[in-house]
Protein backbone atom coordinates (compact mmCIF):
# COMPACT_ATOMS: atom_id res chain seq x y z
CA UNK A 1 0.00 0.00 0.00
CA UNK A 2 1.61 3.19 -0.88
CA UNK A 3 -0.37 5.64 1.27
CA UNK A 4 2.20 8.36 0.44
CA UNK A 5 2.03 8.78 -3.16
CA UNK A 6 -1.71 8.84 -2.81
CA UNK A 7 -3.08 11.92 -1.35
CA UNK A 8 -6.65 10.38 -1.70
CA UNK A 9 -5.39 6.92 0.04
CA UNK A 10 -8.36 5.39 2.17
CA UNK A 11 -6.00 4.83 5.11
CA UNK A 12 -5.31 8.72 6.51
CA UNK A 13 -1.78 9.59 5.58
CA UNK A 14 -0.86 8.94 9.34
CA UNK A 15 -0.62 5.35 8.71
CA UNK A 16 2.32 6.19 6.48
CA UNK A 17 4.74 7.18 9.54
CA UNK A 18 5.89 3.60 10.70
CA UNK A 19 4.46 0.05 10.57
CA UNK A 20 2.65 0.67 14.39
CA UNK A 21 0.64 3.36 12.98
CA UNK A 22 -0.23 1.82 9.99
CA UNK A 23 -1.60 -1.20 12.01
CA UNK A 24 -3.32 1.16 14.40
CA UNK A 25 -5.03 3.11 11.59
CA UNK A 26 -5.87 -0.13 9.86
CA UNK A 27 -7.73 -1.73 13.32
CA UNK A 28 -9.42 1.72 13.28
CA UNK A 29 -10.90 1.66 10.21
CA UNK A 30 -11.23 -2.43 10.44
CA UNK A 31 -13.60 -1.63 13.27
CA UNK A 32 -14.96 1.88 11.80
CA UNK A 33 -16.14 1.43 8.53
CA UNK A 34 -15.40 -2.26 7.71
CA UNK A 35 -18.21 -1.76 4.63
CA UNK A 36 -15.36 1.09 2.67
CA UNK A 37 -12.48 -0.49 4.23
CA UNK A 38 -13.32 -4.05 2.56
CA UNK A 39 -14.15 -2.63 -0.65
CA UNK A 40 -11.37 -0.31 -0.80
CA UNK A 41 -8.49 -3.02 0.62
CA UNK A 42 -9.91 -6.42 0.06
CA UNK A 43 -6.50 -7.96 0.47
CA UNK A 44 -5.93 -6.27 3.86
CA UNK A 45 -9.26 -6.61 5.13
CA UNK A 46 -8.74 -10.14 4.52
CA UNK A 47 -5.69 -10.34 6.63
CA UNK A 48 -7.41 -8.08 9.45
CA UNK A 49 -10.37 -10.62 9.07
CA UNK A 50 -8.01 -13.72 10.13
CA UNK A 51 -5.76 -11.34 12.69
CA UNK A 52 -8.48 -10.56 14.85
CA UNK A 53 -11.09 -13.28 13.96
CA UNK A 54 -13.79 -11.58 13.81
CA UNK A 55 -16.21 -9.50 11.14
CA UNK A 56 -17.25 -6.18 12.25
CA UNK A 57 -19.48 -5.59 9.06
CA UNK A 58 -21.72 -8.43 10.74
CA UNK A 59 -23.59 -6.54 13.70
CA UNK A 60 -25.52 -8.74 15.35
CA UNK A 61 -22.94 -11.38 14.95
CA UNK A 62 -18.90 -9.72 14.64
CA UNK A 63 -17.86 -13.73 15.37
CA UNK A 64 -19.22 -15.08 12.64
CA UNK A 65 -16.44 -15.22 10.01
């Protein structure tokens, strides 16, 4: 992901400054807006999907995978 060349990047340009942040901004938006984060970084969703085992976009169920 190359959140610095892109001004318009999904992730906020914070997540550019070091690998912590860009994990922290990622679990933000994971949580967020999982609907725009999964269609705008289906690979990385994917990988926050089996990091923290869970789905957020699911409500009423977050567990259900």
């Amino acid at each position: 992901i190359n959140i610095k060349k892109n001004s318009n990047h999904f992730l906020r340009n914070y997540a550019a400054t070091n690998i912590q942040e860009m994990f922290a901004v990622s679990t933000e938006y994971f949580f967020e807006k999982p609907l725009e984060f999964e269609k705008q970084l289906p690979k990385l969703y994917s990988e926050m999907l089996k990091t923290f085992r869970q789905n957020p976009k699911f409500i009423d169920n977050p567990l259900s995978i």
